[in-house]
N, C-alpha and C. Protein backbone atom coordinates (compact mmCIF):
# COMPACT_ATOMS: atom_id res chain seq x y z
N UNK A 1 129.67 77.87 57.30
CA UNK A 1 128.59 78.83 57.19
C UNK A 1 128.13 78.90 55.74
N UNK A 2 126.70 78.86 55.60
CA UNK A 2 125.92 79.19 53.81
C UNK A 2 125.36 80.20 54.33
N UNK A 3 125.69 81.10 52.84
CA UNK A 3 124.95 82.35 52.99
C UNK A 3 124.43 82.95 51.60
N UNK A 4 123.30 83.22 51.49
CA UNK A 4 122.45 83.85 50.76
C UNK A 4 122.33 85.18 50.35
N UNK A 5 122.81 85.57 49.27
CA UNK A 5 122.42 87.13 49.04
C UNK A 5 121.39 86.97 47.83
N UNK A 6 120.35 87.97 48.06
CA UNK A 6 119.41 88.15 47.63
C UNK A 6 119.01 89.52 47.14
N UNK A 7 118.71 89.91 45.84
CA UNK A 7 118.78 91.02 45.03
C UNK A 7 116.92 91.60 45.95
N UNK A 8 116.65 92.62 46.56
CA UNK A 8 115.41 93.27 47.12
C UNK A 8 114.89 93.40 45.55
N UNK A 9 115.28 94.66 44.67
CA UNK A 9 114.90 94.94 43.87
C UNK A 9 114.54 94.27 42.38
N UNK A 10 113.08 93.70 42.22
CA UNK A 10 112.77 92.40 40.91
C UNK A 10 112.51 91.27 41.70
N UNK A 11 113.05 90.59 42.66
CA UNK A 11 113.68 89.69 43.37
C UNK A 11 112.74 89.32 44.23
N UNK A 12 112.68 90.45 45.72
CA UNK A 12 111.52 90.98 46.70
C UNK A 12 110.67 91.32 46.88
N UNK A 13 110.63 92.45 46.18
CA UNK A 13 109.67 93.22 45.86
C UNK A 13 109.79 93.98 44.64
N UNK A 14 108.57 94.58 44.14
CA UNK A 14 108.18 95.31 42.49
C UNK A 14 108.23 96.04 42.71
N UNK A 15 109.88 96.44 42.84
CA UNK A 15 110.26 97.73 42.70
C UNK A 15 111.01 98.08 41.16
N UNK A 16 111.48 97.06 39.96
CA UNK A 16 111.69 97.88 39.12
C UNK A 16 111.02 99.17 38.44
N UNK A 17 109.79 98.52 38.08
CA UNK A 17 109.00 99.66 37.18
C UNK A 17 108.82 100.91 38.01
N UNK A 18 108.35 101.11 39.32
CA UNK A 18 108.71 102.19 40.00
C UNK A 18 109.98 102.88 39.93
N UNK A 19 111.14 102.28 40.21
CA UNK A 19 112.35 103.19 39.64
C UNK A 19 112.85 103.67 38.37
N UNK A 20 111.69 102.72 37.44
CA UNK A 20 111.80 103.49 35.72
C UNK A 20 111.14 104.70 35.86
N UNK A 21 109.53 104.11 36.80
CA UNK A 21 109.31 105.71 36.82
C UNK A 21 109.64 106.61 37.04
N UNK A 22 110.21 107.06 38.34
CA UNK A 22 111.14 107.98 38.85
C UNK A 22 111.97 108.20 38.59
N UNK A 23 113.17 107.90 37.16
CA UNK A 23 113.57 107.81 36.23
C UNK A 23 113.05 108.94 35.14
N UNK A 24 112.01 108.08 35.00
CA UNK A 24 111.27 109.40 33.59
C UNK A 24 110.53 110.16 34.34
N UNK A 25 110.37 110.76 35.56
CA UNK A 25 109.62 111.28 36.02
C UNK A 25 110.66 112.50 36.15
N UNK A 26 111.42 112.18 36.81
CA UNK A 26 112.84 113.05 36.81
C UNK A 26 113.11 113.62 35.24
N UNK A 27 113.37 113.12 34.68
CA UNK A 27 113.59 113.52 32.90
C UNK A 27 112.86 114.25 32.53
N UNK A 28 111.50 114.23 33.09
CA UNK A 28 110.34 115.16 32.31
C UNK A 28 110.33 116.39 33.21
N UNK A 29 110.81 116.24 34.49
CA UNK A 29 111.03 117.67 35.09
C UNK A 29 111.91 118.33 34.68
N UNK A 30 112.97 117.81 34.14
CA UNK A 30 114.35 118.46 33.68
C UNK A 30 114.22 118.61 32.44
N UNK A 31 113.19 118.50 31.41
CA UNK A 31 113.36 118.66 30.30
C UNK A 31 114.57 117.76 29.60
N UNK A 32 114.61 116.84 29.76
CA UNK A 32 115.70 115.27 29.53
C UNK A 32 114.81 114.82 28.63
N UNK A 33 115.30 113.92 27.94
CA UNK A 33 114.79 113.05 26.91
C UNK A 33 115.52 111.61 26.85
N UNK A 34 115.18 110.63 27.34
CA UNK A 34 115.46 109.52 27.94
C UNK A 34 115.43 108.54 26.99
N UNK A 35 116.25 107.60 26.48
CA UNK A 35 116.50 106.36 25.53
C UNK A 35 116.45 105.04 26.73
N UNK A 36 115.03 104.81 27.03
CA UNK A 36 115.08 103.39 27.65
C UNK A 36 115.44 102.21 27.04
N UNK A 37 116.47 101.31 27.71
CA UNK A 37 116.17 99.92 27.34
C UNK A 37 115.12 99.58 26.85
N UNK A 38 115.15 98.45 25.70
CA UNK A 38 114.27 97.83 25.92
C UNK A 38 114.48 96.84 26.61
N UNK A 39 115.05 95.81 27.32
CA UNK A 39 114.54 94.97 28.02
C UNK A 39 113.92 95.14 28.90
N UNK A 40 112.70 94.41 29.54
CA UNK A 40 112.13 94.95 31.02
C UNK A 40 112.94 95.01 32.20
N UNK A 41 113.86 94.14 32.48
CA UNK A 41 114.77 94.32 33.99
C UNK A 41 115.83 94.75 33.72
N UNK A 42 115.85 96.12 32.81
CA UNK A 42 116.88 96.47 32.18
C UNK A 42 117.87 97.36 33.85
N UNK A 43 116.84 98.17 34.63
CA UNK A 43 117.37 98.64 35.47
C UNK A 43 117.89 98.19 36.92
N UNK A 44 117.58 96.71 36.72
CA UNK A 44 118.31 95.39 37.99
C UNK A 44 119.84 95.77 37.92
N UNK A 45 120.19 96.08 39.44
CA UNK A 45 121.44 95.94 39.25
C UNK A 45 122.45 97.42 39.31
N UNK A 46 121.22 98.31 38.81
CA UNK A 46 121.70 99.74 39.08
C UNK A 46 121.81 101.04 39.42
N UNK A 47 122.32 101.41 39.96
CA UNK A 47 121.65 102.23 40.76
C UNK A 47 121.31 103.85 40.07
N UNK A 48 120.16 104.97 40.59
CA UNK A 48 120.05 105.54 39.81
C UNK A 48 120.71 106.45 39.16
N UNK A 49 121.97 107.24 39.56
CA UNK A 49 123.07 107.27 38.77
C UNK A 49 123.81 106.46 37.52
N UNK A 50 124.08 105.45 37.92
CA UNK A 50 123.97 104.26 36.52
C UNK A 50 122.84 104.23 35.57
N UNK A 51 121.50 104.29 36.33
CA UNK A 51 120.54 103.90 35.24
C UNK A 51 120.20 105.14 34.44
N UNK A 52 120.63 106.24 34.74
CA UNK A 52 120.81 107.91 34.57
C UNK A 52 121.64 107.69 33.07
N UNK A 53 122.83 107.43 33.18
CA UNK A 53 124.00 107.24 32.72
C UNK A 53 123.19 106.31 31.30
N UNK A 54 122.57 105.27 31.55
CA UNK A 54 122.43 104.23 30.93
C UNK A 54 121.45 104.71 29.85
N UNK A 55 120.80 105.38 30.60
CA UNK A 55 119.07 105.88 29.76
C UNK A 55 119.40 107.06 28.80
N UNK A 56 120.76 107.79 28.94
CA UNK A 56 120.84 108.44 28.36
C UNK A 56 121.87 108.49 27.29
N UNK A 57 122.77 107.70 26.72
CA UNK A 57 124.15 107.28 26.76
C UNK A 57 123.78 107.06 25.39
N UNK A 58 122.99 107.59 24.49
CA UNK A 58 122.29 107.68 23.03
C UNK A 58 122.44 109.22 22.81
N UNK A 59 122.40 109.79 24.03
CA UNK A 59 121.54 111.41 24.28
C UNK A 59 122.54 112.50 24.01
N UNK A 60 122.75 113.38 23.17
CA UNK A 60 124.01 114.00 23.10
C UNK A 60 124.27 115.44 24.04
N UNK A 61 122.41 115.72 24.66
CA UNK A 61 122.22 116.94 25.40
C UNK A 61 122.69 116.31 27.04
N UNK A 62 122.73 115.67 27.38
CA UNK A 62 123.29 115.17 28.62
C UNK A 62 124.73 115.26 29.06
N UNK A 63 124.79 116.40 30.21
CA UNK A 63 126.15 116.18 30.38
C UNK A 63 126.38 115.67 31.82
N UNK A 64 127.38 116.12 32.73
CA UNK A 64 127.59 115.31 33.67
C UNK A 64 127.26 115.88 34.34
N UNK A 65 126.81 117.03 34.91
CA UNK A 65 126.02 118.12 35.78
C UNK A 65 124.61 117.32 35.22
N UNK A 66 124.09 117.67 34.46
CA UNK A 66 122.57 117.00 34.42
C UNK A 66 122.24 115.38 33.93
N UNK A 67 123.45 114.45 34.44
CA UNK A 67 123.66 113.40 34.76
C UNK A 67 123.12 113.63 36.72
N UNK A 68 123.98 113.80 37.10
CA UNK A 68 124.23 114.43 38.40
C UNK A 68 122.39 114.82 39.31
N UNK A 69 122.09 115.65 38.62
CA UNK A 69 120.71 116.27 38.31
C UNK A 69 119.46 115.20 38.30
N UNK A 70 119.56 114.35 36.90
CA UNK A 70 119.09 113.60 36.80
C UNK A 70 118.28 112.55 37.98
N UNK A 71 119.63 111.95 38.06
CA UNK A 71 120.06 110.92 39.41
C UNK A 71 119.24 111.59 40.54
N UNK A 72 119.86 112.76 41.51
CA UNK A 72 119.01 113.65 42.31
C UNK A 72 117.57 113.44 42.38
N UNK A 73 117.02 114.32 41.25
CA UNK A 73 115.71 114.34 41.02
C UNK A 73 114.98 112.65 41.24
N UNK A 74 115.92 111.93 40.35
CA UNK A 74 114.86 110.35 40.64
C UNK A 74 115.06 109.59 41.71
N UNK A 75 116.11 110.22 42.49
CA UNK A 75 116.17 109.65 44.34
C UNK A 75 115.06 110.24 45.09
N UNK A 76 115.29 111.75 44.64
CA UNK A 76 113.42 112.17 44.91
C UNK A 76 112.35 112.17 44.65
N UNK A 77 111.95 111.46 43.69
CA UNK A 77 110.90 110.95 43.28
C UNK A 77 110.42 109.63 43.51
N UNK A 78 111.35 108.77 43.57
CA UNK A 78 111.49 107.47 44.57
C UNK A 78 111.19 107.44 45.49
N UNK A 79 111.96 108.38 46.54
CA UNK A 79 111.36 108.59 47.74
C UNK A 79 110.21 109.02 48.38
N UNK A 80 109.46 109.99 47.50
CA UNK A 80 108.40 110.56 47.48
C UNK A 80 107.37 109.45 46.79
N UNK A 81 107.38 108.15 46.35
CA UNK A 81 106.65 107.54 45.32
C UNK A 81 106.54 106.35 46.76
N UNK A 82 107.86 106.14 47.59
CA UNK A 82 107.94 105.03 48.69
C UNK A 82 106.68 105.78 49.37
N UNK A 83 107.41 106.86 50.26
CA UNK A 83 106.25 107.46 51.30
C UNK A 83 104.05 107.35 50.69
N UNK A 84 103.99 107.26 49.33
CA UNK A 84 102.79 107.03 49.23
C UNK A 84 102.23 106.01 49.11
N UNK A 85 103.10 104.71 48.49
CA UNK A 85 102.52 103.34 49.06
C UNK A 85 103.54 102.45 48.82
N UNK A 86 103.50 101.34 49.53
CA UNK A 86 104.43 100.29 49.52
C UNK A 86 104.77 99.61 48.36
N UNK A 87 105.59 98.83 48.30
CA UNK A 87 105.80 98.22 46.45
C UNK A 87 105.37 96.71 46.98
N UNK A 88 104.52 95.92 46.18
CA UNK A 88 103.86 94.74 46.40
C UNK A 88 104.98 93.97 46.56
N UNK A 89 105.46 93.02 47.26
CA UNK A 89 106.62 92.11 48.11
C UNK A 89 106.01 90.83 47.25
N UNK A 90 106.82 90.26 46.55
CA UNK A 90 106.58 88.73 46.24
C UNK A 90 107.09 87.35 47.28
N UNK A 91 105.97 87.37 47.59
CA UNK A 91 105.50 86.68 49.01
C UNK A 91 106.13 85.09 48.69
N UNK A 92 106.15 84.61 47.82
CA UNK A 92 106.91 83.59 47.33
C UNK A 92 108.67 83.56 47.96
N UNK A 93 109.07 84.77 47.35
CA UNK A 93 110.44 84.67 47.33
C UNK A 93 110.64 85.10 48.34
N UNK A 94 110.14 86.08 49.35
CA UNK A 94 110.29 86.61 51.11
C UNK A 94 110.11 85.18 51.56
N UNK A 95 109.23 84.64 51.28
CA UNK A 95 108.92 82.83 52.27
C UNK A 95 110.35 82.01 52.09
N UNK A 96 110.74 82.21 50.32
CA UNK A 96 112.12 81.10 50.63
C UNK A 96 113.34 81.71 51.13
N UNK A 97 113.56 83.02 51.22
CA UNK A 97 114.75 83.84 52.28
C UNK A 97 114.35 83.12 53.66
N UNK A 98 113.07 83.22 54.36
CA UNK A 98 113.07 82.95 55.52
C UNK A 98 113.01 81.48 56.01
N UNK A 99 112.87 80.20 54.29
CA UNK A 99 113.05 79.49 54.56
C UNK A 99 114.45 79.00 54.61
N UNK A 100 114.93 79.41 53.99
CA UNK A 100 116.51 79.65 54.21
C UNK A 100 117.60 79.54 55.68
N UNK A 101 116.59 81.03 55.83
CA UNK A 101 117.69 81.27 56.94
C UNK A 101 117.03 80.28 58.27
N UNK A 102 115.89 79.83 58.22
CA UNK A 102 115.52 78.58 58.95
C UNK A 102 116.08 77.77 59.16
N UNK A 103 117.00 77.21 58.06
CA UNK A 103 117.50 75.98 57.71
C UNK A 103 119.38 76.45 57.86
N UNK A 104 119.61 77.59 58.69
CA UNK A 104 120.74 78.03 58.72
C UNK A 104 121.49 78.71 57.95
N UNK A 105 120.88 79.78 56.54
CA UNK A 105 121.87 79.96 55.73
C UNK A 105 121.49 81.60 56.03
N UNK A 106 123.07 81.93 56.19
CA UNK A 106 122.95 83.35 56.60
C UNK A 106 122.44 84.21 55.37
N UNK A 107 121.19 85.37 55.20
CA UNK A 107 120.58 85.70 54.40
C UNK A 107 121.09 87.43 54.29
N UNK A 108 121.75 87.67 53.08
CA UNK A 108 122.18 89.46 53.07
C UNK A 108 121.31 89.49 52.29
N UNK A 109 120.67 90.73 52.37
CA UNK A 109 120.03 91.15 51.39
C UNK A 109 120.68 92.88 50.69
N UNK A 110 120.33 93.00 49.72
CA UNK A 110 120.82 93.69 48.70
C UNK A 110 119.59 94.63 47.69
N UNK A 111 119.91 96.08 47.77
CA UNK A 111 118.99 96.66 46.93
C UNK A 111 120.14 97.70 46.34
N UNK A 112 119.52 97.88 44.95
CA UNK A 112 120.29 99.23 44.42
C UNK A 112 119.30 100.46 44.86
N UNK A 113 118.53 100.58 45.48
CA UNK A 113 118.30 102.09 46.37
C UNK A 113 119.20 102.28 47.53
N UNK A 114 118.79 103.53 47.77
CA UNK A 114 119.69 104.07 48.68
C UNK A 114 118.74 103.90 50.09
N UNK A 115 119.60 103.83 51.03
CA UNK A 115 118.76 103.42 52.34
C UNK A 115 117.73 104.54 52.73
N UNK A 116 117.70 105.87 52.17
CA UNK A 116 116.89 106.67 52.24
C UNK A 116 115.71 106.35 51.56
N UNK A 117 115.82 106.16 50.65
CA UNK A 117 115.04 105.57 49.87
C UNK A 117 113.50 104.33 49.83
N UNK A 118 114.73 103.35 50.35
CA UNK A 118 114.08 101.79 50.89
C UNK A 118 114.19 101.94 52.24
N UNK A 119 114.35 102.66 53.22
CA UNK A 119 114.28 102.43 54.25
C UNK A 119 113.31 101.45 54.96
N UNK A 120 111.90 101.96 54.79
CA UNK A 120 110.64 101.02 55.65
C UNK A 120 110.88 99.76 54.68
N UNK A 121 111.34 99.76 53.56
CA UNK A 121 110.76 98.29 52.86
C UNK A 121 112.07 97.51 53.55
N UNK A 122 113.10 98.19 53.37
CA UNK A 122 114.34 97.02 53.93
C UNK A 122 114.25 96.51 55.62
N UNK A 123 113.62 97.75 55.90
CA UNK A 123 113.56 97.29 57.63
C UNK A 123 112.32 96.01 57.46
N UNK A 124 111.12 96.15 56.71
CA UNK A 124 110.37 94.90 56.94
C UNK A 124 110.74 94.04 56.43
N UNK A 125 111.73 94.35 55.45
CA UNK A 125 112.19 92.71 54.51
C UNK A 125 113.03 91.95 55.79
N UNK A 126 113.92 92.53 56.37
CA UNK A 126 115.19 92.00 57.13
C UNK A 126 113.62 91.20 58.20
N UNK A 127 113.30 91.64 58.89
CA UNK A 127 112.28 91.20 59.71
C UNK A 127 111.61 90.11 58.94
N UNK A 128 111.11 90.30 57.87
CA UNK A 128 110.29 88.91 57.15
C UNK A 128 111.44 87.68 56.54
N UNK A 129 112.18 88.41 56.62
CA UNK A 129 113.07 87.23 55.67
C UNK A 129 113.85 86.47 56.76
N UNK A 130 114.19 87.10 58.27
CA UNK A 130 115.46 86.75 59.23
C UNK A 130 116.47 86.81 58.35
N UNK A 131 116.83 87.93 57.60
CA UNK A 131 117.78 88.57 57.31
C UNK A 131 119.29 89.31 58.11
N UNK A 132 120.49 88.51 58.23
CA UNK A 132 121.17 89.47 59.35
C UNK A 132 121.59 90.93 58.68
N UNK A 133 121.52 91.01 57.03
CA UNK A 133 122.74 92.35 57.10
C UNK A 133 121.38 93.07 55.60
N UNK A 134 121.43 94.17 55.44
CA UNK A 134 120.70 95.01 54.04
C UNK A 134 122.24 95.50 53.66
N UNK A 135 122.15 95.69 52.33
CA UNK A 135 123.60 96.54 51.73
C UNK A 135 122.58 97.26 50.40
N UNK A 136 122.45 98.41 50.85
CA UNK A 136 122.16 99.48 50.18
C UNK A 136 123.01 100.42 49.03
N UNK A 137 122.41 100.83 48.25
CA UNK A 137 123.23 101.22 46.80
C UNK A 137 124.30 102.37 47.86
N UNK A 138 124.04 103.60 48.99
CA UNK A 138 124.59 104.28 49.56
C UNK A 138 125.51 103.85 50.43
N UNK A 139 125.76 102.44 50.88
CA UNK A 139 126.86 101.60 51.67
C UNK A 139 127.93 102.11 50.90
N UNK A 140 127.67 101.80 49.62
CA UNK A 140 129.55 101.89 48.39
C UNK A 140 129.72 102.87 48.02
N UNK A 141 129.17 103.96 47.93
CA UNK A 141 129.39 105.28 47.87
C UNK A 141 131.06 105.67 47.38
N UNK A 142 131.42 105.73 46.15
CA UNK A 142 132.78 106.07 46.50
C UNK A 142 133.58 106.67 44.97
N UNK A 143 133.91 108.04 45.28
CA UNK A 143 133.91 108.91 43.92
C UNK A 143 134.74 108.05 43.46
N UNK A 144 134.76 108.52 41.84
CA UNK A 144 136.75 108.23 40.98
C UNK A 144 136.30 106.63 40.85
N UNK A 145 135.66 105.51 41.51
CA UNK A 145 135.97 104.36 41.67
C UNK A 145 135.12 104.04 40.50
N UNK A 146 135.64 102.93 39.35
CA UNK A 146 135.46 102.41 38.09
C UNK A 146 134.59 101.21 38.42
N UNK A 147 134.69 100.61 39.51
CA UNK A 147 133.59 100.02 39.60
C UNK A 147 132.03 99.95 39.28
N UNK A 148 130.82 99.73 39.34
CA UNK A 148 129.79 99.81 39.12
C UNK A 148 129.13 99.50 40.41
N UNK A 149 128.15 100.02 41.04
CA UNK A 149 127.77 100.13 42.43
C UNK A 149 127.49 98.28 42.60
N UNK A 150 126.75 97.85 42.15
CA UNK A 150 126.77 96.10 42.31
C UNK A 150 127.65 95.59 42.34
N UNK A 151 128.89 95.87 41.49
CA UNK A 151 130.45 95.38 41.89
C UNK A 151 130.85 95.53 43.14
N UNK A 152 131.01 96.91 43.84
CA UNK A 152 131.05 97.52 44.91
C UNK A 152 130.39 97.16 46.10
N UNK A 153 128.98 96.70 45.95
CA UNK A 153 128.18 95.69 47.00
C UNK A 153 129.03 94.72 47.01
N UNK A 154 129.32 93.73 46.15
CA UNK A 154 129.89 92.13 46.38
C UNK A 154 131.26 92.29 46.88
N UNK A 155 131.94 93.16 46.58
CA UNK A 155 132.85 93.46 46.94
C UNK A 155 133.15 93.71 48.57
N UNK A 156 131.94 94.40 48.85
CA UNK A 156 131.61 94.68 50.34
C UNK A 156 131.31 93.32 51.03
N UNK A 157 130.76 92.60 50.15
CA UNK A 157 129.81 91.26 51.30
C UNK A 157 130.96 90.35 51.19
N UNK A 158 132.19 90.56 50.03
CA UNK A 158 133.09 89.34 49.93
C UNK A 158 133.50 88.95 51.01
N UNK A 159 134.33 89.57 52.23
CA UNK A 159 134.78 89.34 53.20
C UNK A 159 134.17 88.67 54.34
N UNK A 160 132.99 89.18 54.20
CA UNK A 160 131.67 88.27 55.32
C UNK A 160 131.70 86.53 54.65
N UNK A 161 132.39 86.32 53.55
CA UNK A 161 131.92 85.14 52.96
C UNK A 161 133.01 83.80 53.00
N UNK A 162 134.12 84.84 53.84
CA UNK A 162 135.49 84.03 53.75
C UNK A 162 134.95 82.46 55.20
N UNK A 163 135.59 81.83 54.66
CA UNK A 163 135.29 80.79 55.10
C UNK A 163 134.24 79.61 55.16
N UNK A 164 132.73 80.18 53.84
CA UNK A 164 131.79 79.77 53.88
C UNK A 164 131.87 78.59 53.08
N UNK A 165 130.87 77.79 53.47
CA UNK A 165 131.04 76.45 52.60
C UNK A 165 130.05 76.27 51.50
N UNK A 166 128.78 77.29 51.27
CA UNK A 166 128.03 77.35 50.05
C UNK A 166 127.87 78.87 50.11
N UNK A 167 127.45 79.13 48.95
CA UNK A 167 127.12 80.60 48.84
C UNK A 167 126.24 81.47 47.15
N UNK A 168 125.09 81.39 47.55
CA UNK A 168 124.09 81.42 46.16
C UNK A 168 123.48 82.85 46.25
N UNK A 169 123.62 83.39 45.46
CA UNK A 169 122.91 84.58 44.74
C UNK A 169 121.70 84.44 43.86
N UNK A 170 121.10 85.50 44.42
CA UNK A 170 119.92 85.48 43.23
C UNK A 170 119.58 86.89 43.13
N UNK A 171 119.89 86.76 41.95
CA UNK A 171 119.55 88.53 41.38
C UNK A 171 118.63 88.76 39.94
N UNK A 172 117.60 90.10 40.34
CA UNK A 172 116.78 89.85 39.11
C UNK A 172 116.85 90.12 37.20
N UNK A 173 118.21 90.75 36.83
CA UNK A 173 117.92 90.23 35.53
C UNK A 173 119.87 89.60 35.25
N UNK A 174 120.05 89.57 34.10
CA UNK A 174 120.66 88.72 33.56
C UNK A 174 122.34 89.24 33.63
N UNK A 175 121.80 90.66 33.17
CA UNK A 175 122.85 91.93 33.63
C UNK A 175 123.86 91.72 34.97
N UNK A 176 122.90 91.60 35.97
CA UNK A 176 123.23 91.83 36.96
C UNK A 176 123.57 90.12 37.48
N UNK A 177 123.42 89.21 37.07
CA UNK A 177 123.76 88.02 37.41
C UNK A 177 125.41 87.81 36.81
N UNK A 178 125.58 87.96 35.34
CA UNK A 178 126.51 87.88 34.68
C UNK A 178 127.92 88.81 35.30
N UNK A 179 127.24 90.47 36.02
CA UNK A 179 128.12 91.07 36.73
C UNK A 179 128.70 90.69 37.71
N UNK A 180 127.67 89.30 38.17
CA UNK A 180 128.70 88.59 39.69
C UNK A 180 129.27 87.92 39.41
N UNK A 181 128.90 86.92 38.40
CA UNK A 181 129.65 85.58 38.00
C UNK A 181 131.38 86.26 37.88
N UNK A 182 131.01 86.93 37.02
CA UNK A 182 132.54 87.75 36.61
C UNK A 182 133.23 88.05 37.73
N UNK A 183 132.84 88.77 38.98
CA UNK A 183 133.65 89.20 39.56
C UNK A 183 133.53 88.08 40.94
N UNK A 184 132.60 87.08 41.20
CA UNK A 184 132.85 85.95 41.76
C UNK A 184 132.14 84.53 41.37
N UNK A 185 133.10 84.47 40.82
CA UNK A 185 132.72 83.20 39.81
C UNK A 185 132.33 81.63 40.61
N UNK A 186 132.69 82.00 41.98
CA UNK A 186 132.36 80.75 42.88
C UNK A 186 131.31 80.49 43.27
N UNK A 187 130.46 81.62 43.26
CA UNK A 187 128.77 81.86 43.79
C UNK A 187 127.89 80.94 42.65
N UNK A 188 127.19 80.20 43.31
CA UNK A 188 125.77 79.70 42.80
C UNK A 188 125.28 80.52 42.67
N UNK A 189 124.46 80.71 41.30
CA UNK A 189 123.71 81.68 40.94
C UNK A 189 122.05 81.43 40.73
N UNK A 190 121.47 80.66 42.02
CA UNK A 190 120.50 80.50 42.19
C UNK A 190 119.78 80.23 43.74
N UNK A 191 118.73 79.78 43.42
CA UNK A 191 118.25 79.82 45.16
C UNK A 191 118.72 78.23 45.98
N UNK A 192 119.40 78.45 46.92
CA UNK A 192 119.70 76.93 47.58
C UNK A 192 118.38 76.02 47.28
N UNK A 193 119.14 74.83 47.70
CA UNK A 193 118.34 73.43 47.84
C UNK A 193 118.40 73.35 49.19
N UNK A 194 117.38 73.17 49.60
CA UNK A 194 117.46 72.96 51.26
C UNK A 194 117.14 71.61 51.79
């Protein structure tokens, strides 16, 4: 069995800059003051608790209640930003998932939103791509754990992978590529050759 995991978010569809927004959109309701990355796909890879954590981690008024807060607010603003219009799908990379799984390679797909969140976009991705499984940032859910929610995804899909004879990732920034290699260093870290 080959199987494909595929990052939704950068990847699928243009959903980073929307979750920066909802990000600082959240911050400016809370009276937060936010230290963005600069890189652009700085927030690939994490979910908004992490990117909470990340944006602020300069910030000395941030504590872990309005960490907490933070996060909240930009799951709702996300959600509220989904329900008003769709995030443009890069029609390129949906065509080679489904050329993929054409050609037999089982296709997971992967977003750091929460299934509340991405709901309608993951239900049409799985449908456009012939996708069998979505693993949502809310699948790994799990207090105390030192992991990082993308650790926690691969971690989840590892077991689906036992016995496979190829297995390629593609995730959208560098962050989040380097976070798999590390914790599975066997994965191709690009799109199959078919």
């Amino acid at each position: 069995m080959r199987f494909l995991i595929v990052a939704v978010d950068g990847v699928l569809a243009d959903t980073l800059s929307v979750r920066v927004a909802a990000l600082q959109s959240a911050a400016d309701s809370l009276g937060v003051t936010l230290a963005l990355p600069a890189r652009p796909r700085w927030i690939a890879g994490l979910s908004l608790a992490e990117a909470a954590r990340a944006s602020t981690a300069e910030s000395r008024e941030a504590d872990e209640t309005m960490l907490d807060l933070l996060a909240l607010a930009a799951e709702r603003s996300l959600q509220q930003r989904a329900a008003e219009s769709a995030p443009v799908l890069f029609q390129d990379t949906v065509a080679q998932c489904a050329e993929a799984a054409a050609h037999g390679w089982r296709v997971l797909l992967r977003t750091d939103a929460t299934r509340h969140a991405s709901g309608p976009l993951l239900e049409h991705l799985l449908s456009e791509t012939n996708a069998s499984r979505a693993i949502a940032a809310d699948d790994v859910r799990a207090a105390g754990v030192e992991m990082s929610t993308l650790q926690r995804q691969y971690a989840l899909i590892a077991p689906l992978l036992l016995g496979a004879t190829h297995v390629c990732a593609v995730e959208a920034s560098a962050h989040a590529r380097e976070t798999v290699t590390v914790l599975m260093p066997e994965l191709h870290m690009d799109w199959p050759t078919l």
